[in-house]
PDB file of N, CA and C in Angstrom:
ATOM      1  N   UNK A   1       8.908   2.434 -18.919  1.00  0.00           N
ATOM      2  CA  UNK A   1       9.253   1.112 -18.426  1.00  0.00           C
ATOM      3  C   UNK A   1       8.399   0.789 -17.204  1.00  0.00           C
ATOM      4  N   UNK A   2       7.817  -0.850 -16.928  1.00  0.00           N
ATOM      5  CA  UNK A   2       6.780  -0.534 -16.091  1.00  0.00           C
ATOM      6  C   UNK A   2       7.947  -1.377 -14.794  1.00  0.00           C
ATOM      7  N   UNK A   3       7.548  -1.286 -13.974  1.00  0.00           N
ATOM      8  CA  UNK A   3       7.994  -1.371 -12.613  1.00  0.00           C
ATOM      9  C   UNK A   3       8.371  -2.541 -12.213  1.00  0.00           C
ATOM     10  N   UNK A   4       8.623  -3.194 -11.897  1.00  0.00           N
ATOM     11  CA  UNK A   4       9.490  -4.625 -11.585  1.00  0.00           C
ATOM     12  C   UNK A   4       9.111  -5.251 -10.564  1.00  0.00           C
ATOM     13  N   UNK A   5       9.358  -6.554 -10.320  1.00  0.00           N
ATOM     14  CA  UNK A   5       8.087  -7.005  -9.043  1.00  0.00           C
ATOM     15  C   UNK A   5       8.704  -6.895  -7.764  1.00  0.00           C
ATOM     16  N   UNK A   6      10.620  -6.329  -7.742  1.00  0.00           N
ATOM     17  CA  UNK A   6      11.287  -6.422  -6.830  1.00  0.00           C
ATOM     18  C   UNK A   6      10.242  -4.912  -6.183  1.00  0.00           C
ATOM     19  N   UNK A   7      10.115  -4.060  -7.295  1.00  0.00           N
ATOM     20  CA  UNK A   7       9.606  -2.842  -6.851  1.00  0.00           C
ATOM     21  C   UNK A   7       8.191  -2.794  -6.319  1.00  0.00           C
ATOM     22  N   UNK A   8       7.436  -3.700  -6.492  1.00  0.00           N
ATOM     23  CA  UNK A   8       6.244  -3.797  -6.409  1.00  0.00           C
ATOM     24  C   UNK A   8       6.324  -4.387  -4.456  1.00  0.00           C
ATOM     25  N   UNK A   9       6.924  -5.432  -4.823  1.00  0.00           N
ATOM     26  CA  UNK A   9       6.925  -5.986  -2.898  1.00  0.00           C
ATOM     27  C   UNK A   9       7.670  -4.874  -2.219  1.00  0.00           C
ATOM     28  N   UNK A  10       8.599  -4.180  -2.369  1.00  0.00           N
ATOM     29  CA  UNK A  10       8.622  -3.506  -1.024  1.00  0.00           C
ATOM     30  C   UNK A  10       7.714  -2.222  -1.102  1.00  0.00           C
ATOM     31  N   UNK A  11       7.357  -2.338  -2.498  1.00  0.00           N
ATOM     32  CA  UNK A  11       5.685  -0.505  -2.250  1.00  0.00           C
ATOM     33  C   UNK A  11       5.150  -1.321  -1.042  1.00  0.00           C
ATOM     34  N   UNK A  12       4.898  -2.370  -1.264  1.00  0.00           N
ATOM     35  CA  UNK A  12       3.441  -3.040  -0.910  1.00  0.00           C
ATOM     36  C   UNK A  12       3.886  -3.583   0.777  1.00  0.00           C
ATOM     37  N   UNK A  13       5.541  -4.141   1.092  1.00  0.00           N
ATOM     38  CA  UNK A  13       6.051  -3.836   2.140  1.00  0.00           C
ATOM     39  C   UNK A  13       6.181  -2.629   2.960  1.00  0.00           C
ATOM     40  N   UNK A  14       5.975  -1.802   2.389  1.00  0.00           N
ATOM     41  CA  UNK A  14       6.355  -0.210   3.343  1.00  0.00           C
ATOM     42  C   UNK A  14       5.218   0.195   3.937  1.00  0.00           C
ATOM     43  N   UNK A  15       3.999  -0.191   2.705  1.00  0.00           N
ATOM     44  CA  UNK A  15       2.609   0.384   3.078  1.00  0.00           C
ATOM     45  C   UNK A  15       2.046  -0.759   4.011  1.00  0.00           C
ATOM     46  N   UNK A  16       2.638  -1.992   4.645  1.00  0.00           N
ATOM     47  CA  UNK A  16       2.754  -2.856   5.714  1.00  0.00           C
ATOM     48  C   UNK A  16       3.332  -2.305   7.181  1.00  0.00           C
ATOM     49  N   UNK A  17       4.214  -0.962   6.727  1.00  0.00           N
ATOM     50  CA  UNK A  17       5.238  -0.934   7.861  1.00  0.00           C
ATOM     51  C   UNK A  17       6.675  -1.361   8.196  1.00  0.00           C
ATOM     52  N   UNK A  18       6.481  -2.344   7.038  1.00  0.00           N
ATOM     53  CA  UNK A  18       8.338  -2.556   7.139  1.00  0.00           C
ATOM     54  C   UNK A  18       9.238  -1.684   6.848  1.00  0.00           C
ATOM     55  N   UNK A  19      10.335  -1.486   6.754  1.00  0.00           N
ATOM     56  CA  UNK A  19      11.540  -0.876   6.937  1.00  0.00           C
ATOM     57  C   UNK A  19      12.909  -1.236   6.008  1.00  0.00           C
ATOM     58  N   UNK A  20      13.142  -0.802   5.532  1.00  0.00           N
ATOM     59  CA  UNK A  20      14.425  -1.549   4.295  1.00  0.00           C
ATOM     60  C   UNK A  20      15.157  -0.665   4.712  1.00  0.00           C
ATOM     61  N   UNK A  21      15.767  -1.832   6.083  1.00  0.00           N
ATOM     62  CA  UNK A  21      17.499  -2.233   6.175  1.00  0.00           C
ATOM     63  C   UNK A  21      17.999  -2.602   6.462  1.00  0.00           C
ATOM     64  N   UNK A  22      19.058  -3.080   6.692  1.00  0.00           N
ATOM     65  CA  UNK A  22      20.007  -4.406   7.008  1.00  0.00           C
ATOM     66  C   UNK A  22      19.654  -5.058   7.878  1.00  0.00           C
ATOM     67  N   UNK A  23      19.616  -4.438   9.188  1.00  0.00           N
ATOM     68  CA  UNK A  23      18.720  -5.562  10.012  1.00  0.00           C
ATOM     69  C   UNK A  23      17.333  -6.120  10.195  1.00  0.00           C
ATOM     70  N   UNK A  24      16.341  -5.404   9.134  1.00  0.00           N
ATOM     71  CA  UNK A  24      15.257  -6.128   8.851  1.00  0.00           C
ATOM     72  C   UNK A  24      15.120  -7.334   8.400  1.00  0.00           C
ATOM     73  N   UNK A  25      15.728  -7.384   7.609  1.00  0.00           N
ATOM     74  CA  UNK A  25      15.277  -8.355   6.481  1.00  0.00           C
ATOM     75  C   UNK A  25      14.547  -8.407   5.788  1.00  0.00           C
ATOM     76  N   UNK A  26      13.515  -9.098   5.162  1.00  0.00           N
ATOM     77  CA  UNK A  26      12.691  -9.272   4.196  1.00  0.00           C
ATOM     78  C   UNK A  26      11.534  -9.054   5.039  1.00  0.00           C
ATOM     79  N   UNK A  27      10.375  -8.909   4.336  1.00  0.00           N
ATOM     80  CA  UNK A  27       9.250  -8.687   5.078  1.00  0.00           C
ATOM     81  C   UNK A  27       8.438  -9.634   5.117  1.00  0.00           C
ATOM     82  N   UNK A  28       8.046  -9.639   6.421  1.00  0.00           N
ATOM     83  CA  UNK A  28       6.971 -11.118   6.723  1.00  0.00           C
ATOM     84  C   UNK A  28       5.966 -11.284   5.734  1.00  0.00           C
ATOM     85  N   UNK A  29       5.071 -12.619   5.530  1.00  0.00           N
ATOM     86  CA  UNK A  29       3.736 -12.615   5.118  1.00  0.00           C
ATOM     87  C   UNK A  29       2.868 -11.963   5.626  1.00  0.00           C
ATOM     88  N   UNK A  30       2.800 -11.385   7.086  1.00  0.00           N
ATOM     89  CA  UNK A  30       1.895 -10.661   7.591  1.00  0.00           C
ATOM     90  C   UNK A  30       2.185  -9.211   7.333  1.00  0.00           C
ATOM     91  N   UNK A  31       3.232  -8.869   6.995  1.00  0.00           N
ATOM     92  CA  UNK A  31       3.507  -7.334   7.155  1.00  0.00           C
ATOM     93  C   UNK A  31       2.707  -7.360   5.366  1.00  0.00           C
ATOM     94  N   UNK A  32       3.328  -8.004   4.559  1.00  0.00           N
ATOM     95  CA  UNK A  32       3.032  -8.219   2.842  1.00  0.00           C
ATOM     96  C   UNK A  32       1.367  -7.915   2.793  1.00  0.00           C
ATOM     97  N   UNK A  33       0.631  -8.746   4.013  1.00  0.00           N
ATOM     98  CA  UNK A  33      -0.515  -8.933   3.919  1.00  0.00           C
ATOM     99  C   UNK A  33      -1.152  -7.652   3.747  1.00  0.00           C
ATOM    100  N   UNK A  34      -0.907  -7.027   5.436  1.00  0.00           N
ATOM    101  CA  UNK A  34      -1.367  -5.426   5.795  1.00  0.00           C
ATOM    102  C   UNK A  34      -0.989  -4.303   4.150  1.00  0.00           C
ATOM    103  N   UNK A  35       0.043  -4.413   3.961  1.00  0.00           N
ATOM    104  CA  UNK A  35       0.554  -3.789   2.761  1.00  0.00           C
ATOM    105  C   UNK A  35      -0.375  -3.508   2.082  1.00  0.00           C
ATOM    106  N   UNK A  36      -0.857  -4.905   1.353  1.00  0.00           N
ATOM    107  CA  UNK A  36      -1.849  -4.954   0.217  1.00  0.00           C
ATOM    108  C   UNK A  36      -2.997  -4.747   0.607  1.00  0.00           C
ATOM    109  N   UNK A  37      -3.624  -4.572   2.073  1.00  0.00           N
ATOM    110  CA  UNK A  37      -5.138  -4.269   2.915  1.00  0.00           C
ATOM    111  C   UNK A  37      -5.195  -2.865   2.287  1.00  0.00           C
ATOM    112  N   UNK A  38      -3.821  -2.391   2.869  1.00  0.00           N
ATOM    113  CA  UNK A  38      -4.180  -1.059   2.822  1.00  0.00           C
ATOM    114  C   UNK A  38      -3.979  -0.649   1.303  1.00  0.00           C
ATOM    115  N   UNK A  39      -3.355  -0.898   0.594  1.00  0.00           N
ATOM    116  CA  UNK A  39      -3.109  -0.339  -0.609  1.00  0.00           C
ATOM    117  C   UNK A  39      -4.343  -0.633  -1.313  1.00  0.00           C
ATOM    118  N   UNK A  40      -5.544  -1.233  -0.709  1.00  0.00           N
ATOM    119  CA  UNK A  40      -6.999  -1.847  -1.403  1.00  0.00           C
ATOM    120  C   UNK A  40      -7.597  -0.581  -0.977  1.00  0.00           C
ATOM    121  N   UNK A  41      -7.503  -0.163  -0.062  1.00  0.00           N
ATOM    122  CA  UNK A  41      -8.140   0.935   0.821  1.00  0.00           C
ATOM    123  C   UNK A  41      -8.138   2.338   0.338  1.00  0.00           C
ATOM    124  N   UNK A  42      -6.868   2.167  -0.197  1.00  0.00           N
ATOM    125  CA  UNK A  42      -6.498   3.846  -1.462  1.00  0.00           C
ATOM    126  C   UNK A  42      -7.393   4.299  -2.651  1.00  0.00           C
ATOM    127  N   UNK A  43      -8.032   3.568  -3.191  1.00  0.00           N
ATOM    128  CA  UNK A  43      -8.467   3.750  -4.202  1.00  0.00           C
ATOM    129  C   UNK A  43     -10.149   4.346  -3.781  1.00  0.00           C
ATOM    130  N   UNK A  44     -10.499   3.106  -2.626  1.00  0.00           N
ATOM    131  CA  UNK A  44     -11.872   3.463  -1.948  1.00  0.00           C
ATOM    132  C   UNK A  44     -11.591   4.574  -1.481  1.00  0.00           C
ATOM    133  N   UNK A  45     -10.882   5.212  -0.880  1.00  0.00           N
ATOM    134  CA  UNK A  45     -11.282   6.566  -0.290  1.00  0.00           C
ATOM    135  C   UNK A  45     -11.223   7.265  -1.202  1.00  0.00           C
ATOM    136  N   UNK A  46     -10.437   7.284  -2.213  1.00  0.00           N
ATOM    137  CA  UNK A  46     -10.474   8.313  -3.343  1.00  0.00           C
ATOM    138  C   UNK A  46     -11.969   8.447  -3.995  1.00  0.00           C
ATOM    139  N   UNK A  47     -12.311   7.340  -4.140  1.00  0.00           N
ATOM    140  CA  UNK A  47     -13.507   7.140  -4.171  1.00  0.00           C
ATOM    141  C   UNK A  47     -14.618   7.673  -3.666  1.00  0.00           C
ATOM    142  N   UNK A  48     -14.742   7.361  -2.284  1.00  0.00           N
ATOM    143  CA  UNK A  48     -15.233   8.313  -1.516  1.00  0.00           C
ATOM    144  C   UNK A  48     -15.485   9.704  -1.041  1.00  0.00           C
ATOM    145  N   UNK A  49     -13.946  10.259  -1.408  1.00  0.00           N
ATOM    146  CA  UNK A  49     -13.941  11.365  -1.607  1.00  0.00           C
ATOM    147  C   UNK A  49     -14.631  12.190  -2.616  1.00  0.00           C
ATOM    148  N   UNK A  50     -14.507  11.781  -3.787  1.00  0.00           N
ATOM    149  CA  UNK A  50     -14.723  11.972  -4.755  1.00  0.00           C
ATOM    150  C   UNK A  50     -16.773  12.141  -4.659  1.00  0.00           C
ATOM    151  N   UNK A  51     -16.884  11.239  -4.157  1.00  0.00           N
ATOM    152  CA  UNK A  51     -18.092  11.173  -4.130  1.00  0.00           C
ATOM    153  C   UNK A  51     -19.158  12.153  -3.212  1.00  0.00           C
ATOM    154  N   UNK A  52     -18.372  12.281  -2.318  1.00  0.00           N
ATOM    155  CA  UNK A  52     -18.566  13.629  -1.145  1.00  0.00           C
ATOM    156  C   UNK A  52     -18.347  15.010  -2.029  1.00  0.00           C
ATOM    157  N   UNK A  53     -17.264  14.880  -2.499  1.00  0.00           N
ATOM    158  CA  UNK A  53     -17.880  16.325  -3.427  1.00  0.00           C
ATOM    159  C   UNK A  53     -18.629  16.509  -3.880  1.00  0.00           C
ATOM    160  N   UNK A  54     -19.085  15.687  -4.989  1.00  0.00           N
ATOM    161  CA  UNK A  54     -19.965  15.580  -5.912  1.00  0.00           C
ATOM    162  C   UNK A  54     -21.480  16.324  -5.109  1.00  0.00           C
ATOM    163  N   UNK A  55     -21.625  15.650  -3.751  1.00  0.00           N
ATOM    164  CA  UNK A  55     -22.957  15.607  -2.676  1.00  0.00           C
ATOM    165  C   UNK A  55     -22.806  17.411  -2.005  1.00  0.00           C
ATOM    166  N   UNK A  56     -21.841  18.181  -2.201  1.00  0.00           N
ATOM    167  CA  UNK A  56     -21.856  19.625  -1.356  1.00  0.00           C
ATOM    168  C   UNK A  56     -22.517  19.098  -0.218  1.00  0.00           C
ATOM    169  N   UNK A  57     -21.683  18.333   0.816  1.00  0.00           N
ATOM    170  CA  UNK A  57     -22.508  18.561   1.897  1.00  0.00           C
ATOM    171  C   UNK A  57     -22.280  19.717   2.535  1.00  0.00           C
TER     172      UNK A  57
END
């Protein structure tokens, strides 16, 4: 079963920094924003990494 979009905004909220709980609330557009910066950023380093092996420095 694939993942639900309730599940998708708070991945993408947490990796912002927000916090799920009662007195938070929902997470800003700016926290949503950072979220998804960084979750762009995951794949490139893997990437990177990946690529540094390959090189034995």
């Amino acid at each position: 079963e694939a993942p639900n979009i309730s599940w998708a905004y708070k991945s993408i909220a947490r990796l912002g920094g927000w916090k799920d709980t009662k007195r938070t609330g929902r997470a800003s557009v700016k926290t949503l924003w950072q979220g998804w910066f960084r979750l762009q950023t995951i794949p490139e380093g893997y990437e990177l990494a990946k690529s540094l092996e390959h090189n034995d420095l």
